[in-house]
C-alpha atoms as a PDB file:
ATOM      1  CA  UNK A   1     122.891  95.906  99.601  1.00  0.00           C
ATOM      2  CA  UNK A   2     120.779  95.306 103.025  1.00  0.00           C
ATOM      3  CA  UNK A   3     122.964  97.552 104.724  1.00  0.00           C
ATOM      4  CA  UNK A   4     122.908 100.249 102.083  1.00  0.00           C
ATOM      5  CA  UNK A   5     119.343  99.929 102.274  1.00  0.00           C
ATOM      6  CA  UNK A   6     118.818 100.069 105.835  1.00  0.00           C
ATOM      7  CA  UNK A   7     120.732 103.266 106.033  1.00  0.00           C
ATOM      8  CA  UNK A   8     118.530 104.907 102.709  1.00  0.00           C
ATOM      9  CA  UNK A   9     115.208 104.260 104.288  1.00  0.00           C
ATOM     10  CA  UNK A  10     115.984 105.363 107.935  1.00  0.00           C
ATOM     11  CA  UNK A  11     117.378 107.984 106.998  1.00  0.00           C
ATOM     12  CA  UNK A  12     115.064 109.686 104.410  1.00  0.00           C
ATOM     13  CA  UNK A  13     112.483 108.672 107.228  1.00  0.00           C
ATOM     14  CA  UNK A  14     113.753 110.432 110.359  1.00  0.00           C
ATOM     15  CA  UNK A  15     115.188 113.882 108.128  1.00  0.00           C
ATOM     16  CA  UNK A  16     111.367 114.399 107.348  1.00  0.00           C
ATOM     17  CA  UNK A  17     110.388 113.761 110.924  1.00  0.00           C
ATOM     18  CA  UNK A  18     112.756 116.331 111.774  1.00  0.00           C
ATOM     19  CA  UNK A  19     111.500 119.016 109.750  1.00  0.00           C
ATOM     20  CA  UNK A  20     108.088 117.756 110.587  1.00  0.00           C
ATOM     21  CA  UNK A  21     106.983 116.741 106.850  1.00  0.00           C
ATOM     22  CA  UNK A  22     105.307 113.704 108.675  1.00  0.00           C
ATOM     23  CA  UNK A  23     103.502 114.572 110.987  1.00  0.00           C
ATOM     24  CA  UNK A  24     100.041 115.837 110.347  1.00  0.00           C
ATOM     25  CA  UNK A  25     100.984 116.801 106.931  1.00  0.00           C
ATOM     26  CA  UNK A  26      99.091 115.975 103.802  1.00  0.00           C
ATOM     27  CA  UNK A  27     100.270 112.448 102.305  1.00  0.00           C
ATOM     28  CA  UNK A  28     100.475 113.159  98.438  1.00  0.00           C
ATOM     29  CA  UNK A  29     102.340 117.022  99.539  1.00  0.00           C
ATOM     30  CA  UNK A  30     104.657 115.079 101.186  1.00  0.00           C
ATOM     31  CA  UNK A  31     105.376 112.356  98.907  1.00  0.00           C
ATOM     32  CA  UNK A  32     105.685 114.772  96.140  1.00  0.00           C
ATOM     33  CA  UNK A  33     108.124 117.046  98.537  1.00  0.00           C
ATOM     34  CA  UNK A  34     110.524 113.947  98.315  1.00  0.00           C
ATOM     35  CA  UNK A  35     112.034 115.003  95.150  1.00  0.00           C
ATOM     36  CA  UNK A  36     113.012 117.803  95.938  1.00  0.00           C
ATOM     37  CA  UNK A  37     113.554 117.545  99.208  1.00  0.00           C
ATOM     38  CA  UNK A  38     115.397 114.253 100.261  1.00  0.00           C
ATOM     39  CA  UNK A  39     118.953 114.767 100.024  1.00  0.00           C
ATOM     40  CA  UNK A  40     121.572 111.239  99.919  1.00  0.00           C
ATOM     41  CA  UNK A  41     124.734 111.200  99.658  1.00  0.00           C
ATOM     42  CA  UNK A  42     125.394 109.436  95.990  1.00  0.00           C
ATOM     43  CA  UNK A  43     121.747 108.896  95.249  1.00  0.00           C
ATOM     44  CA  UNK A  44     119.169 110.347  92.916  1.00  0.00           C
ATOM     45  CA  UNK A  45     115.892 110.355  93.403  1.00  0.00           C
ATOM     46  CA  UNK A  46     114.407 109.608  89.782  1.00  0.00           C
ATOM     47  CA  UNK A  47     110.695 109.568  90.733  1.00  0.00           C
ATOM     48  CA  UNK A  48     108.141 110.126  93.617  1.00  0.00           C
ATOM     49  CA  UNK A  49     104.222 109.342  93.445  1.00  0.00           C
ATOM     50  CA  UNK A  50     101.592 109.123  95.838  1.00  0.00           C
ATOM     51  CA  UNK A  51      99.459 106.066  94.872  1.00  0.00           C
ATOM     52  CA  UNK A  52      95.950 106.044  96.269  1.00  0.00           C
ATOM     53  CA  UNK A  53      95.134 102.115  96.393  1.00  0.00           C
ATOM     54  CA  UNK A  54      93.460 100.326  95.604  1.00  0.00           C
ATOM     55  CA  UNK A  55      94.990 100.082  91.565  1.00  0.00           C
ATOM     56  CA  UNK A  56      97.131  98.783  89.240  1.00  0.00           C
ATOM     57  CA  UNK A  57     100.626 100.509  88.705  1.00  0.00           C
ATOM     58  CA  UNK A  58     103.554  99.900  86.139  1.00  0.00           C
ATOM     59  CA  UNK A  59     106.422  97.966  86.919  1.00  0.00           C
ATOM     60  CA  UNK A  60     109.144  98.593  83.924  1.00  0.00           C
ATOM     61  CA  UNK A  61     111.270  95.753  86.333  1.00  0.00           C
ATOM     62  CA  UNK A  62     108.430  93.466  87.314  1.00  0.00           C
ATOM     63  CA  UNK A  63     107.704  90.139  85.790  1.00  0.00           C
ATOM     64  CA  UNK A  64     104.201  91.729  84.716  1.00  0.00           C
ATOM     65  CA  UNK A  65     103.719  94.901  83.050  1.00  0.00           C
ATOM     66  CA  UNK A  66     101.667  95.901  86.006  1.00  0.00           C
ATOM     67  CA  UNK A  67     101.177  95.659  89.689  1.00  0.00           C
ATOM     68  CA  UNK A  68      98.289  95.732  92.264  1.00  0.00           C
ATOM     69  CA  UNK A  69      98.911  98.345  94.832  1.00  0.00           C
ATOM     70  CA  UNK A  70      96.401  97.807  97.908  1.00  0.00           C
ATOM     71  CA  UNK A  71      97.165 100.511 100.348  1.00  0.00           C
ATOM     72  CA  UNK A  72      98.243 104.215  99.686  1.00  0.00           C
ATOM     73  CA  UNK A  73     101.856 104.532  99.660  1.00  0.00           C
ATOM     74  CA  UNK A  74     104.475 107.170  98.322  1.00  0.00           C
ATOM     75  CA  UNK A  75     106.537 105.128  95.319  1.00  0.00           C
ATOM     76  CA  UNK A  76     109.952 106.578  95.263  1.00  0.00           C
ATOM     77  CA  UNK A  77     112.272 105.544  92.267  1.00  0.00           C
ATOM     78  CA  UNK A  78     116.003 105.926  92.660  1.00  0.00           C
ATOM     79  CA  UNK A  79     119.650 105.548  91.680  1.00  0.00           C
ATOM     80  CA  UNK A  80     122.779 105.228  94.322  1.00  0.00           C
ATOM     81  CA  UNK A  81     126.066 105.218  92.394  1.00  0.00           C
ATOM     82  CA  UNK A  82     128.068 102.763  94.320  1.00  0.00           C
ATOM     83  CA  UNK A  83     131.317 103.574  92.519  1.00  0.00           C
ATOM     84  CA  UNK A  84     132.613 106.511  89.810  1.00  0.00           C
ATOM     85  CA  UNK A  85     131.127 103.965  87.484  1.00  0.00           C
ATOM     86  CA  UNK A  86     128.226 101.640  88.679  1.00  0.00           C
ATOM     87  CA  UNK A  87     124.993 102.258  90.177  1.00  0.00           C
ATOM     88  CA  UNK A  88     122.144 100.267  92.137  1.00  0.00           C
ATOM     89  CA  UNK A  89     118.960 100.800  90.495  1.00  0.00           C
ATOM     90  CA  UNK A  90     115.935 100.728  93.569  1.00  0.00           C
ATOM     91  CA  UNK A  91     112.454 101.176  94.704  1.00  0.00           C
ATOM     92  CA  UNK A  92     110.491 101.985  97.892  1.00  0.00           C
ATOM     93  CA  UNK A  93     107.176 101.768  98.638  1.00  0.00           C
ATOM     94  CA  UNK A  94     106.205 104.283 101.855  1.00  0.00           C
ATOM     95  CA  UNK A  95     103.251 103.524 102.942  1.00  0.00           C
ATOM     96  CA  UNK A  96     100.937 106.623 104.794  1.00  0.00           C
ATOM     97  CA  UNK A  97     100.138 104.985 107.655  1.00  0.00           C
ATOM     98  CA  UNK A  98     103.689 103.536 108.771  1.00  0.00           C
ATOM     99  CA  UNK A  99     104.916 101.982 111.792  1.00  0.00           C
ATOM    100  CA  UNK A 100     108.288 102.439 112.200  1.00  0.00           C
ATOM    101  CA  UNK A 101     108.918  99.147 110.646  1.00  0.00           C
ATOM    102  CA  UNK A 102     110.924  98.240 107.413  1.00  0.00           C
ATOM    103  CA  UNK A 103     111.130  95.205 105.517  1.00  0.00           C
ATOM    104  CA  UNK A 104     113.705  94.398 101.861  1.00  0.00           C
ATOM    105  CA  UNK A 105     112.421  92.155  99.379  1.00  0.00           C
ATOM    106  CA  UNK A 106     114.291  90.332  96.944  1.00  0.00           C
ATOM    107  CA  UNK A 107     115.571  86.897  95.246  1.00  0.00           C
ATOM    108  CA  UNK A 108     119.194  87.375  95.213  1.00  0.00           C
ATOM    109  CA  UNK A 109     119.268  87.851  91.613  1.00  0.00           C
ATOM    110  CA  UNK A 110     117.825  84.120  91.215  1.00  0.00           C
ATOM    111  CA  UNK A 111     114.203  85.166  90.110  1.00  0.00           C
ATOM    112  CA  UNK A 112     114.961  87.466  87.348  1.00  0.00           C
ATOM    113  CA  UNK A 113     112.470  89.751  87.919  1.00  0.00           C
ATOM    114  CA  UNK A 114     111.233  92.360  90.627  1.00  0.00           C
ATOM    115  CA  UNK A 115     108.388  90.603  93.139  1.00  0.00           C
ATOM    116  CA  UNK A 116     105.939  93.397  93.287  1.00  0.00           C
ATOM    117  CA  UNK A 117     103.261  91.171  95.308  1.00  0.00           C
ATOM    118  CA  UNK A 118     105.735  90.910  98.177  1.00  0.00           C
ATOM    119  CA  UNK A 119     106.349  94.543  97.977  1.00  0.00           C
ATOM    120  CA  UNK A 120     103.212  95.786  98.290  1.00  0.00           C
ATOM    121  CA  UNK A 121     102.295  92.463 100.773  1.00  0.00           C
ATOM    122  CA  UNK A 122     104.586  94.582 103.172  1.00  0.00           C
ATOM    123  CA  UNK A 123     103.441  98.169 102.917  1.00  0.00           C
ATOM    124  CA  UNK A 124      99.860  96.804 103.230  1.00  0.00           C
ATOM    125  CA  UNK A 125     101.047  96.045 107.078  1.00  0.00           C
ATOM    126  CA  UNK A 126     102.670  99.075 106.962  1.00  0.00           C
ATOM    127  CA  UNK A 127     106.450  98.463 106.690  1.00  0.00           C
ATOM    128  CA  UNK A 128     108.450 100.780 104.158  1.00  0.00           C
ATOM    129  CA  UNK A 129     108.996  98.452 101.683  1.00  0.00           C
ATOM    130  CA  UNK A 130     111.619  98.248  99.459  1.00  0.00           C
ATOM    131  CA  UNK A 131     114.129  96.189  96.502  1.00  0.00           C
ATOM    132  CA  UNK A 132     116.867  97.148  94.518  1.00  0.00           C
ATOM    133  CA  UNK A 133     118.380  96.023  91.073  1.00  0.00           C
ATOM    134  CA  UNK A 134     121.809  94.549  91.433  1.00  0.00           C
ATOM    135  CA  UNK A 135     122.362  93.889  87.844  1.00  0.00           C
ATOM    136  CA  UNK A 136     125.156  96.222  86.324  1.00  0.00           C
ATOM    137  CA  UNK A 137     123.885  99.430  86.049  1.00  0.00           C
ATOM    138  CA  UNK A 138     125.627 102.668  84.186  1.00  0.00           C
ATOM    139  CA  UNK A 139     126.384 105.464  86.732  1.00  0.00           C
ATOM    140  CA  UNK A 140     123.524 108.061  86.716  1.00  0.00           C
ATOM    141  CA  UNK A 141     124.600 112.032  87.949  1.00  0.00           C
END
């Protein structure tokens, strides 16, 4: 899953560099853009939403029913089918002011629950943050 992250993140990074969509552009236009815009191979981007911190945001997969979010970041929701008949559910938090820096959290499957503190921990030092679901998911198209 780290290496199927790794190549997600990088790579939704460096296609909006290319067309510019980072640089100097408004934060919330291009978090928004993302939807629409982002194109991976086998994924599906389910949400995107620029959060202007500091506040509290859902988190359907958290061990709360909410989360603190303490910097602004684009939250992008998605779905990678990783065969004709399972998917990887996922999450990452970009923050606006990145570095160039990313950082996975998770637990392995041990914790039963999504660590949202360590998620945003990260993006408040600017790392695109990130997590996925491994539990058995339906495919998604």
């Amino acid at each position: 899953m780290a290496r199927l992250l790794s190549y997600i993140l990088p790579s939704a990074f460096w296609s909006l560099v290319a067309h510019g969509s980072l640089l100097g552009a408004d934060p919330a236009t291009t978090c928004t853009s993302l939807k629409t815009r982002l194109h991976l191979e086998n994924t599906t981007i389910l949400s995107t939403t620029h959060v202007v911190a500091p506040v509290n945001v859902s988190t359907p997969k958290g061990c709360f029913p909410e989360a603190l979010v303490s910097s602004p970041i684009c939250r992008v929701q998605f779905v990678v089918n990783t065969t004709s008949t399972s998917a990887v559910f996922a999450e990452a938090w970009l923050p606006d002011t990145w570095y160039g820096r990313f950082l996975a959290v998770g637990n392995g499957g041990l914790g039963g629950c999504v660590d949202y503190q360590n998620i945003d921990y990260g993006t408040s030092l600017h790392f695109a943050t990130c997590w996925a679901d491994l539990a058995p998911q339906r495919q998604v198209r």
